[in-house]
N, C-alpha and C. Protein backbone atom coordinates (compact mmCIF):
# COMPACT_ATOMS: atom_id res chain seq x y z
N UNK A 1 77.10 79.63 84.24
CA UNK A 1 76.82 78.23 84.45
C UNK A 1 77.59 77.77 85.68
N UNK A 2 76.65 77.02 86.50
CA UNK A 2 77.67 76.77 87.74
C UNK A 2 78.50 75.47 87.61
N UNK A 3 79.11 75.33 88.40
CA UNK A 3 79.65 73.92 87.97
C UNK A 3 79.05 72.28 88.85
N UNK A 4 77.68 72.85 89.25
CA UNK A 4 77.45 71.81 89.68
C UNK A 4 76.16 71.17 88.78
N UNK A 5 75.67 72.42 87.62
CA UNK A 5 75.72 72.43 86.27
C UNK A 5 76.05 71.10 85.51
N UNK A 6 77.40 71.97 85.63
CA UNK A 6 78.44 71.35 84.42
C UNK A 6 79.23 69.32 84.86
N UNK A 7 78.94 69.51 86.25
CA UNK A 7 78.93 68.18 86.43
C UNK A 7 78.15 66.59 85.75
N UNK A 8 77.06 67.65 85.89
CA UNK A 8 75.55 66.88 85.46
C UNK A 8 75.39 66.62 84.02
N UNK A 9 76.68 67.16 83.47
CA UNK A 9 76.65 67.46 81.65
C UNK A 9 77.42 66.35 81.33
N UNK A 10 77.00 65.67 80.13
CA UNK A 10 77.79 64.48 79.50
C UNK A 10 79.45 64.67 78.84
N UNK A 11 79.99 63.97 78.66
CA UNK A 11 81.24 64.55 77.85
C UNK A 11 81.20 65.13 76.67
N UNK A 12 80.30 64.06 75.87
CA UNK A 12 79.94 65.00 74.00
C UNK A 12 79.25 66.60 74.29
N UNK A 13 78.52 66.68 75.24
CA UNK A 13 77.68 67.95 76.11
C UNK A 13 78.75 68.84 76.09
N UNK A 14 79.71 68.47 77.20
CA UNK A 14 80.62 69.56 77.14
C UNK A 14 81.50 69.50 76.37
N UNK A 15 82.00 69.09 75.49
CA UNK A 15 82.42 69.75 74.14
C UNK A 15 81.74 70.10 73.19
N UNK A 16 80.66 70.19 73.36
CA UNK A 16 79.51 70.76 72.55
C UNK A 16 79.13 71.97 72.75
N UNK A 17 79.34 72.52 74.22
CA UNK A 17 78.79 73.89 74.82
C UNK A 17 80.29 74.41 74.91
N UNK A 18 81.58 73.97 74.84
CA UNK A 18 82.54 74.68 74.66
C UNK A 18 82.66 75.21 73.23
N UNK A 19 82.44 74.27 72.37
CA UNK A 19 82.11 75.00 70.97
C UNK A 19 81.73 76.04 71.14
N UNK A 20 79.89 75.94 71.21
CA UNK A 20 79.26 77.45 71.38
C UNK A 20 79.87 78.38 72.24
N UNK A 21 80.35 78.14 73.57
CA UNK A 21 81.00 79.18 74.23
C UNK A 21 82.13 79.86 73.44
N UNK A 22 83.09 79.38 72.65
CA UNK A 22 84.00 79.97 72.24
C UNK A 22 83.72 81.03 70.83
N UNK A 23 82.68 79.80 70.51
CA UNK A 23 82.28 81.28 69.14
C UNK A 23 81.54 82.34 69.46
N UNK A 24 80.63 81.90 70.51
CA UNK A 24 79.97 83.10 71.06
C UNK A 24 81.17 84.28 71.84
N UNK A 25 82.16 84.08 72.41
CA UNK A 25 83.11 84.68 72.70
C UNK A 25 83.89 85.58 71.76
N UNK A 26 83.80 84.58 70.81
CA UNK A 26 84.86 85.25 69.83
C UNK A 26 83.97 86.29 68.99
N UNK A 27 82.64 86.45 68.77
CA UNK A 27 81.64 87.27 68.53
C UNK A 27 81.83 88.40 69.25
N UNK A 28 81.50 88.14 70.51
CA UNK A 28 80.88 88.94 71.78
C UNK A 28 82.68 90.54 71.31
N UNK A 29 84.01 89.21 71.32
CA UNK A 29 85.13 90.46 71.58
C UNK A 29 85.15 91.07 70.36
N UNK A 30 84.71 90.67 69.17
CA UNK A 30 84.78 91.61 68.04
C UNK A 30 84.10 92.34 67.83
N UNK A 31 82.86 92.12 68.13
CA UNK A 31 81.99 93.02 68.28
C UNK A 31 82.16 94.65 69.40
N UNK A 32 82.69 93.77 70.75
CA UNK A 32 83.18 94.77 71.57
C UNK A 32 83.76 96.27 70.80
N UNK A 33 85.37 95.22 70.33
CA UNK A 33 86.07 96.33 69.95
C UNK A 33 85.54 97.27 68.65
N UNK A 34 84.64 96.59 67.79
CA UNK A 34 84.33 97.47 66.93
C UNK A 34 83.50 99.12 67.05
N UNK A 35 82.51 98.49 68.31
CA UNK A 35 81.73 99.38 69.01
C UNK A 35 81.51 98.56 70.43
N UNK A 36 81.67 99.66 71.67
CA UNK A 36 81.14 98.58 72.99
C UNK A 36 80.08 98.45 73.29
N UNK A 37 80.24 96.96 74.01
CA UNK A 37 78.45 96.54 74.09
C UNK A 37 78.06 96.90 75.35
N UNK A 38 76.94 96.62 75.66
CA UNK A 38 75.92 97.20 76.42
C UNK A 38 76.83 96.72 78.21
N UNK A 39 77.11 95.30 77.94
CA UNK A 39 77.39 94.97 79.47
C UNK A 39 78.68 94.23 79.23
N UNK A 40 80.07 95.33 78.90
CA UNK A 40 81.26 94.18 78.91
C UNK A 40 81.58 93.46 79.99
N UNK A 41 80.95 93.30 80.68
CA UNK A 41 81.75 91.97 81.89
C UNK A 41 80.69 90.80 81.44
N UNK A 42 80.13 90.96 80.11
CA UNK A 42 79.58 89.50 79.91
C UNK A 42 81.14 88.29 78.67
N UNK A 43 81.99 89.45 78.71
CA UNK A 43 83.15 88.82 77.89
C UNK A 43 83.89 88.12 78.99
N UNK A 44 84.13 88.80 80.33
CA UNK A 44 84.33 88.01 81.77
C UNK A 44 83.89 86.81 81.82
N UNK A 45 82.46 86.66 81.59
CA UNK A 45 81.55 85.86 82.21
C UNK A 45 81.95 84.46 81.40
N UNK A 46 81.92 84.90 80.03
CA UNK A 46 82.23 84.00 78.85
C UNK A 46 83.15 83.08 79.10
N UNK A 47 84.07 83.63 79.43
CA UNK A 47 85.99 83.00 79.82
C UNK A 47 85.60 82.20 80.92
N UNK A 48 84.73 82.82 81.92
CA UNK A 48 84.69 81.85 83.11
C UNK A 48 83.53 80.91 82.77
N UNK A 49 83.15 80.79 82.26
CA UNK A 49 82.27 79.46 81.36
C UNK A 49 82.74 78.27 80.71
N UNK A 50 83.78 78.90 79.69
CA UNK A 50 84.47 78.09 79.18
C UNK A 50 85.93 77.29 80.00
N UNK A 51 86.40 78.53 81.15
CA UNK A 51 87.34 77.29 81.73
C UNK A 51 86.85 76.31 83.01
N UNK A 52 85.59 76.73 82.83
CA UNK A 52 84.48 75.66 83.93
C UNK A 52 84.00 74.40 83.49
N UNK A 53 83.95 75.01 82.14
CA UNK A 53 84.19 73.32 81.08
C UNK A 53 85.11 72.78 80.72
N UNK A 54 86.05 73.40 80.26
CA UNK A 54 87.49 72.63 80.17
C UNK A 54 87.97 72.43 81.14
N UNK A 55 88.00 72.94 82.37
CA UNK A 55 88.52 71.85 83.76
C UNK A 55 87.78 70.87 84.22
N UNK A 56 86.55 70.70 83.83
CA UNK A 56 85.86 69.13 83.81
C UNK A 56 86.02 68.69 82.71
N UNK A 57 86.58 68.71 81.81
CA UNK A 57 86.68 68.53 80.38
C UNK A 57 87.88 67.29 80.98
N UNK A 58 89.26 68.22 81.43
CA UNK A 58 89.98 67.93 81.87
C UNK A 58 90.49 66.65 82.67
N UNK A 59 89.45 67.45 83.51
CA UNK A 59 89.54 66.27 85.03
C UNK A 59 88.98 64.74 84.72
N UNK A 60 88.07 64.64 83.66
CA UNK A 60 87.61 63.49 82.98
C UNK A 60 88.01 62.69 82.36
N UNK A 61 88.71 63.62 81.42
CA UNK A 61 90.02 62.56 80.32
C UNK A 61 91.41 61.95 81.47
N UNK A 62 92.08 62.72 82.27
CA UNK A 62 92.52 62.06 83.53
C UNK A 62 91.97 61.03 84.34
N UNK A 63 91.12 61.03 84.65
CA UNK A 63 90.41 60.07 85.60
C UNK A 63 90.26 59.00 84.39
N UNK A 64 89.98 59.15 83.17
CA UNK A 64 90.35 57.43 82.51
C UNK A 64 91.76 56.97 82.42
């Protein structure tokens, strides 16, 4: 997700898609370690999703 994306996303939005990002994450690494998956740099990808939302997450609650 790019962050010009994530700009365009409401506040309830992005704590809504950080939800899903994190459980989907937390899936994606257990799954990993149990057996590896097909493309681990999508657990990369994950992390950089979620701190693309929490630094506008961020930068929002500051700016009030």
């Amino acid at each position: 997700m790019k962050q010009s994306i994530v700009k365009d996303l409401t506040t309830d939005e992005i704590r809504e898609k950080i939800k899903g990002e994190r459980a989907g994450y937390v899936k994606m690494k257990i799954s990993h370690a149990v057996s590896p998956i097909e493309n681990p740099m999508k657990l990369n990808t994950s992390r950089k999703v979620i701190a693309r939302l929490e630094t506008e997450l961020r930068k929002r609650m500051l700016e009030k």
